[in-house]
N, C-alpha and C. Protein backbone atom coordinates (compact mmCIF):
# COMPACT_ATOMS: atom_id res chain seq x y z
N UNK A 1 70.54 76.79 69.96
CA UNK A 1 69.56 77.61 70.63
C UNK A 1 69.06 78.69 69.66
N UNK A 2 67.45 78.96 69.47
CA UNK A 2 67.23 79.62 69.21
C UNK A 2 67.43 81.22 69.17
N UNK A 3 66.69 81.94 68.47
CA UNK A 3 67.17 83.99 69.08
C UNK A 3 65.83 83.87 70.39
N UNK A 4 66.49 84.80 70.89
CA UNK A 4 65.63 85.17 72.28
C UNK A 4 64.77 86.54 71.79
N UNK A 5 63.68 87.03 72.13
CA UNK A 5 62.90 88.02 71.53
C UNK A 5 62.30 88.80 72.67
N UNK A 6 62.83 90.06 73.15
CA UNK A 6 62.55 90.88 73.91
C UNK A 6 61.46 92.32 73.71
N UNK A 7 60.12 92.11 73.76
CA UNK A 7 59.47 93.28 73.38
C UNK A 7 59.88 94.62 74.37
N UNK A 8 59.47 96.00 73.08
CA UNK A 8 60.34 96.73 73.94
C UNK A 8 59.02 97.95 74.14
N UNK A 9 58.99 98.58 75.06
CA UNK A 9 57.87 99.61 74.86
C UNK A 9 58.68 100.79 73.70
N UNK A 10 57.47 101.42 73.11
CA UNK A 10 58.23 102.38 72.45
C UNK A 10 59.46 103.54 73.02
N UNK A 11 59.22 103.56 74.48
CA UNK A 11 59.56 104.69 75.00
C UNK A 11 60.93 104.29 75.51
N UNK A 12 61.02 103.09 75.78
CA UNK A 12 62.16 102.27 75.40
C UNK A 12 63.09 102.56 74.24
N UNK A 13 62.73 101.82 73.88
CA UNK A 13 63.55 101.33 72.40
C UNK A 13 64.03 103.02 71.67
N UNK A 14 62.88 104.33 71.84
CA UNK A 14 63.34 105.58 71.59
C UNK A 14 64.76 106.03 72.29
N UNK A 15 64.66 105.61 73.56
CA UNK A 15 65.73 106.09 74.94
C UNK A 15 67.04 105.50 74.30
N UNK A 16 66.91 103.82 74.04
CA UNK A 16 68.28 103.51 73.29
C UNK A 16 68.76 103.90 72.16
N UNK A 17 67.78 104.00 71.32
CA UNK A 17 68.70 104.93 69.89
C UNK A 17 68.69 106.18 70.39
N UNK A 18 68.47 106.64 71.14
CA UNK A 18 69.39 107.95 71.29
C UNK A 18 71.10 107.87 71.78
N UNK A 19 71.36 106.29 72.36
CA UNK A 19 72.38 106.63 73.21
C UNK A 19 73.09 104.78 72.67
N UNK A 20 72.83 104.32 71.51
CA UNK A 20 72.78 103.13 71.12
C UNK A 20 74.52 102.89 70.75
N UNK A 21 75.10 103.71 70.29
CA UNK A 21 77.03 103.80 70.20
C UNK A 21 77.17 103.45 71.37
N UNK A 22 76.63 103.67 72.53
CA UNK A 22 77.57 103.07 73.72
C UNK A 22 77.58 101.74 73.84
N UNK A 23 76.77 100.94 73.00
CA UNK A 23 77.07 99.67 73.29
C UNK A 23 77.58 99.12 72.22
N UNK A 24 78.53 99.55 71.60
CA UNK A 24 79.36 98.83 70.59
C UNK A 24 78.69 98.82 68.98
N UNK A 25 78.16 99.54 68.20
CA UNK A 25 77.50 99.55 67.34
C UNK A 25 77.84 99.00 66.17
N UNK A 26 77.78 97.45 65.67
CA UNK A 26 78.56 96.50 64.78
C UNK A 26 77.68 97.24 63.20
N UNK A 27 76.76 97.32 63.28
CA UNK A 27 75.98 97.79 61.51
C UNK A 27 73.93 98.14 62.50
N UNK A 28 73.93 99.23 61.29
CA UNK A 28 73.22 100.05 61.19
C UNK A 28 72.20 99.60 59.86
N UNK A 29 70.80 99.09 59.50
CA UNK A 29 70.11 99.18 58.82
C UNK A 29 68.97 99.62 58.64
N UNK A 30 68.24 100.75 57.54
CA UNK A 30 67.34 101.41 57.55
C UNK A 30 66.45 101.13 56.50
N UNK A 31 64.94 100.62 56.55
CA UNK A 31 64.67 100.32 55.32
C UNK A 31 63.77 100.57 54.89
N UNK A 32 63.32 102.10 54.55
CA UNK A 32 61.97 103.36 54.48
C UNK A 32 61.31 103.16 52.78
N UNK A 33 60.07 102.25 52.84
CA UNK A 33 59.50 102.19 51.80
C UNK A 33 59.59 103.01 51.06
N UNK A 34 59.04 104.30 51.47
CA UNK A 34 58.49 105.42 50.81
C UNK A 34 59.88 106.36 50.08
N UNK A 35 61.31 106.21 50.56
CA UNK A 35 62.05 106.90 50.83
C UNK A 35 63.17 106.37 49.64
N UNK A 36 63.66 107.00 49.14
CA UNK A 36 65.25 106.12 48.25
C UNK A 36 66.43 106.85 49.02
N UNK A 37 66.33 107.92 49.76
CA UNK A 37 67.42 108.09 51.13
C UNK A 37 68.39 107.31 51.31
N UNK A 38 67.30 106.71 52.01
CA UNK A 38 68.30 105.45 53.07
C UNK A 38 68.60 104.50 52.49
N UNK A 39 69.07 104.38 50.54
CA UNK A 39 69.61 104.08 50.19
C UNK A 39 70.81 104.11 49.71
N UNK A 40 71.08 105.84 49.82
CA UNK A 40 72.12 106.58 49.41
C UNK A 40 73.16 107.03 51.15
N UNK A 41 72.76 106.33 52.34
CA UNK A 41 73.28 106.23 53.08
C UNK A 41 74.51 104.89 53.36
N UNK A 42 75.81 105.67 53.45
CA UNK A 42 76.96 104.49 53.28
C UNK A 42 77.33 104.37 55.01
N UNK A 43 77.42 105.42 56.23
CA UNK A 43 78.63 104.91 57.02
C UNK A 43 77.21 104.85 58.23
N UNK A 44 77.07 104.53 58.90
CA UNK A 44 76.22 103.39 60.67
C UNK A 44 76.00 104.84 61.12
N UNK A 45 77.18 106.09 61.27
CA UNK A 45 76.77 107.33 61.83
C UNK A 45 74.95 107.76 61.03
N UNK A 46 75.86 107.84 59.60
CA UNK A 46 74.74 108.82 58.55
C UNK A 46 73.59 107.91 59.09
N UNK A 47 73.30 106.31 59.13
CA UNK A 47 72.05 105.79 58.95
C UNK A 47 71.44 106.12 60.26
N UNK A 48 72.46 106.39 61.17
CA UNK A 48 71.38 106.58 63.05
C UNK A 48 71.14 108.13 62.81
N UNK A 49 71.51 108.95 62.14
CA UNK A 49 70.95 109.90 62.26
C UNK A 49 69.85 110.65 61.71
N UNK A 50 69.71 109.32 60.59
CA UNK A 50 68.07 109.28 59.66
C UNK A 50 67.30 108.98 60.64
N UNK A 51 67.98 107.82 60.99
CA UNK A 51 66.61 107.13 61.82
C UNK A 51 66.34 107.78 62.92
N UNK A 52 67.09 108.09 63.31
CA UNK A 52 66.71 109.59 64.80
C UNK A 52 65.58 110.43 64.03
N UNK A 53 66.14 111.00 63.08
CA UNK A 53 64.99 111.74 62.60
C UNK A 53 63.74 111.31 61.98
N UNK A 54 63.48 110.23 61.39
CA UNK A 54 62.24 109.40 60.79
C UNK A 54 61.41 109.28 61.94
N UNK A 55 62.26 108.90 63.39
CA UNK A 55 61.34 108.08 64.50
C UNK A 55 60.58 109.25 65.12
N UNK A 56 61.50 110.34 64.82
CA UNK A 56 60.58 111.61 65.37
C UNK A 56 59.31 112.21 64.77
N UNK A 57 59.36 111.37 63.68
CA UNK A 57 58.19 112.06 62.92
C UNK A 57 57.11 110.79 63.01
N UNK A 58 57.39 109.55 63.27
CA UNK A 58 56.51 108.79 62.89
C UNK A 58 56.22 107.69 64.45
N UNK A 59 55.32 107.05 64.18
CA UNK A 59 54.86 105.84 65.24
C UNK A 59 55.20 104.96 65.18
N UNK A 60 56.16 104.56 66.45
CA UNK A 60 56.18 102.95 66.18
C UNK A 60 55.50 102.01 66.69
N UNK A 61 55.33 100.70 65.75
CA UNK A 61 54.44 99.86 65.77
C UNK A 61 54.58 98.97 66.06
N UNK A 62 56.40 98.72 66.18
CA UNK A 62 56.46 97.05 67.10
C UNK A 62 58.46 97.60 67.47
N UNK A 63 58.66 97.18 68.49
CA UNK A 63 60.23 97.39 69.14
C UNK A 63 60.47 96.29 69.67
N UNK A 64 61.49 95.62 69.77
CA UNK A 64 62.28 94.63 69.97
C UNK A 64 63.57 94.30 70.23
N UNK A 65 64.24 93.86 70.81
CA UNK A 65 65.39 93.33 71.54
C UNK A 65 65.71 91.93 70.79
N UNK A 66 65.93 91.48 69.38
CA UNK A 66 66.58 90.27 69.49
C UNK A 66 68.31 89.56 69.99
N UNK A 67 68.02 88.63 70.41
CA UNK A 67 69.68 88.62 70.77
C UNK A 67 69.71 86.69 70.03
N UNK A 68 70.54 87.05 68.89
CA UNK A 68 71.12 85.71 68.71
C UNK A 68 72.61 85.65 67.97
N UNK A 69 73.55 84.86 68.46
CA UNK A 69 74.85 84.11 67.91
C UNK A 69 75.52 85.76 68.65
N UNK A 70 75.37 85.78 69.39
CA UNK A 70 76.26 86.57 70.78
C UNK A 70 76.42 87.77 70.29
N UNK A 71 75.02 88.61 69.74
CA UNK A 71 74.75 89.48 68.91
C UNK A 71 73.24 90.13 69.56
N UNK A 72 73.39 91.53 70.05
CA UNK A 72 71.68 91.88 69.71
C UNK A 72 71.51 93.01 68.92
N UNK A 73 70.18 92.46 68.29
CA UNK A 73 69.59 93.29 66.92
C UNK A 73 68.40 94.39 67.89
N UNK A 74 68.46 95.67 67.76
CA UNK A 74 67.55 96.53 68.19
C UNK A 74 66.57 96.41 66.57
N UNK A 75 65.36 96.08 66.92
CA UNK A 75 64.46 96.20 65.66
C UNK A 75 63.05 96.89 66.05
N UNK A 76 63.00 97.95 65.08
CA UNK A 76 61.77 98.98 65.42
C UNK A 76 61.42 99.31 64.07
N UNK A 77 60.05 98.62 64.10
CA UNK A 77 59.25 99.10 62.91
C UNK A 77 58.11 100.05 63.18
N UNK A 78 57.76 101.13 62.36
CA UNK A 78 57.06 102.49 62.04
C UNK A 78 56.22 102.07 60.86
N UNK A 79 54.78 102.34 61.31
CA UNK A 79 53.92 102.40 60.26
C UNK A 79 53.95 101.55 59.17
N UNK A 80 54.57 100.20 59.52
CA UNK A 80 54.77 99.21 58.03
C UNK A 80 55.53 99.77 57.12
N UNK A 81 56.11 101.07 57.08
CA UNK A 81 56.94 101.69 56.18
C UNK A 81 58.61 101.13 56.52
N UNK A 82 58.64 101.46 57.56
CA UNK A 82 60.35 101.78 58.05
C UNK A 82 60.61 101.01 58.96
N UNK A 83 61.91 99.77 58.41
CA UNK A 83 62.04 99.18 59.31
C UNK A 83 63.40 100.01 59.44
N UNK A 84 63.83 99.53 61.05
CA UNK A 84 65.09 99.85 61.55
C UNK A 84 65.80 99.10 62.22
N UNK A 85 67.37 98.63 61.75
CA UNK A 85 67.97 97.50 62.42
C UNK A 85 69.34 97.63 62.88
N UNK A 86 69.74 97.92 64.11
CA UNK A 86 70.81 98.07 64.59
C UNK A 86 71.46 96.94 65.46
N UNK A 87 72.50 96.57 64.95
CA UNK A 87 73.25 95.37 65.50
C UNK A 87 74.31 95.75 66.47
N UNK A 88 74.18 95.73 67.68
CA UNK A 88 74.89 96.15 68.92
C UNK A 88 75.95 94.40 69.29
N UNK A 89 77.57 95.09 69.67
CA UNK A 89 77.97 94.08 70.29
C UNK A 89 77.80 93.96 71.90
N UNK A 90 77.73 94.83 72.30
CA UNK A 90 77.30 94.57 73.90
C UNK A 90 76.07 94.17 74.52
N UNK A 91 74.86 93.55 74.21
CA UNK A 91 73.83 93.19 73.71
C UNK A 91 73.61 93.07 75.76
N UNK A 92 74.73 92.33 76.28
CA UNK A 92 73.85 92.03 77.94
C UNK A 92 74.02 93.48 78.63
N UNK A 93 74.82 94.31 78.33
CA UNK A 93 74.89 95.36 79.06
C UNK A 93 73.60 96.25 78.69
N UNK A 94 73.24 95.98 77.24
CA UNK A 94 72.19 96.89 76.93
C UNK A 94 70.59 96.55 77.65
N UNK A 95 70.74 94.86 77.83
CA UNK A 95 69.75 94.39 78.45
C UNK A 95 69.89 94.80 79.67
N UNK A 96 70.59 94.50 80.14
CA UNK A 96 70.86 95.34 81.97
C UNK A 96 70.30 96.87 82.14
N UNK A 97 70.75 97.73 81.14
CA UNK A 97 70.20 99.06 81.29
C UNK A 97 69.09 99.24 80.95
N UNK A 98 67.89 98.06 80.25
CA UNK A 98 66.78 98.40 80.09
C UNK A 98 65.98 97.34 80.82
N UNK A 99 66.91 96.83 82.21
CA UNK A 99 65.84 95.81 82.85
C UNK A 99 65.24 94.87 82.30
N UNK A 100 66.26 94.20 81.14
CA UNK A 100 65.98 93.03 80.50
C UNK A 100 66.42 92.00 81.54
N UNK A 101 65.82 90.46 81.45
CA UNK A 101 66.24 89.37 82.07
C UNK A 101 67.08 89.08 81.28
N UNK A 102 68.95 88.84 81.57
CA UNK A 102 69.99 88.09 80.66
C UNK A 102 69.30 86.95 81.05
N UNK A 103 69.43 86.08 79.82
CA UNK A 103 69.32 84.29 79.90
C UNK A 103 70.63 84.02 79.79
């Protein structure tokens, strides 16, 4: 089976990275064109707390819910610059709290 692909409104996908540790937070990836930062970021805390702060400054342009191999990826890209990728293990509970359909 393929990944399943859940669009997310922005106002969404903002609400869960604020509160995204509660669902088991397996890895954290940040990947800011413009920026050599979020390269010098080592532990999942330091990288959610860039990205807390990047998202506040900037627009996002596409949010998403993927869920594949009993895994979901929160993915939110900003301005073609900054992608952001957080790999949650509780992936149906997170769908439940944002009125996702579990398949």
């Amino acid at each position: 089976m393929g990944p399943e692909v859940y669009p997310l409104t922005r106002e969404k996908a903002l609400h869960v990275l604020g509160s995204i540790e509660d669902y088991g937070v397996v890895s954290v990836d940040v990947d800011n064109a413009a920026s050599i930062l979020d390269d010098t970021l080592s532990s999942n805390e330091e990288k959610l707390q860039y990205a807390r702060r990047i998202l506040d400054d900037g627009n996002v342009d596409k949010a998403v819910l993927v869920v594949r191999d009993n895994e979901g990826i929160l993915v939110i890209k900003m301005e073609n610059v900054v992608e952001i990728r957080v790999v949650v293990r509780n992936y149906r509970r997170l769908m439940q709290d944002l009125s996702l359909e579990v398949g």
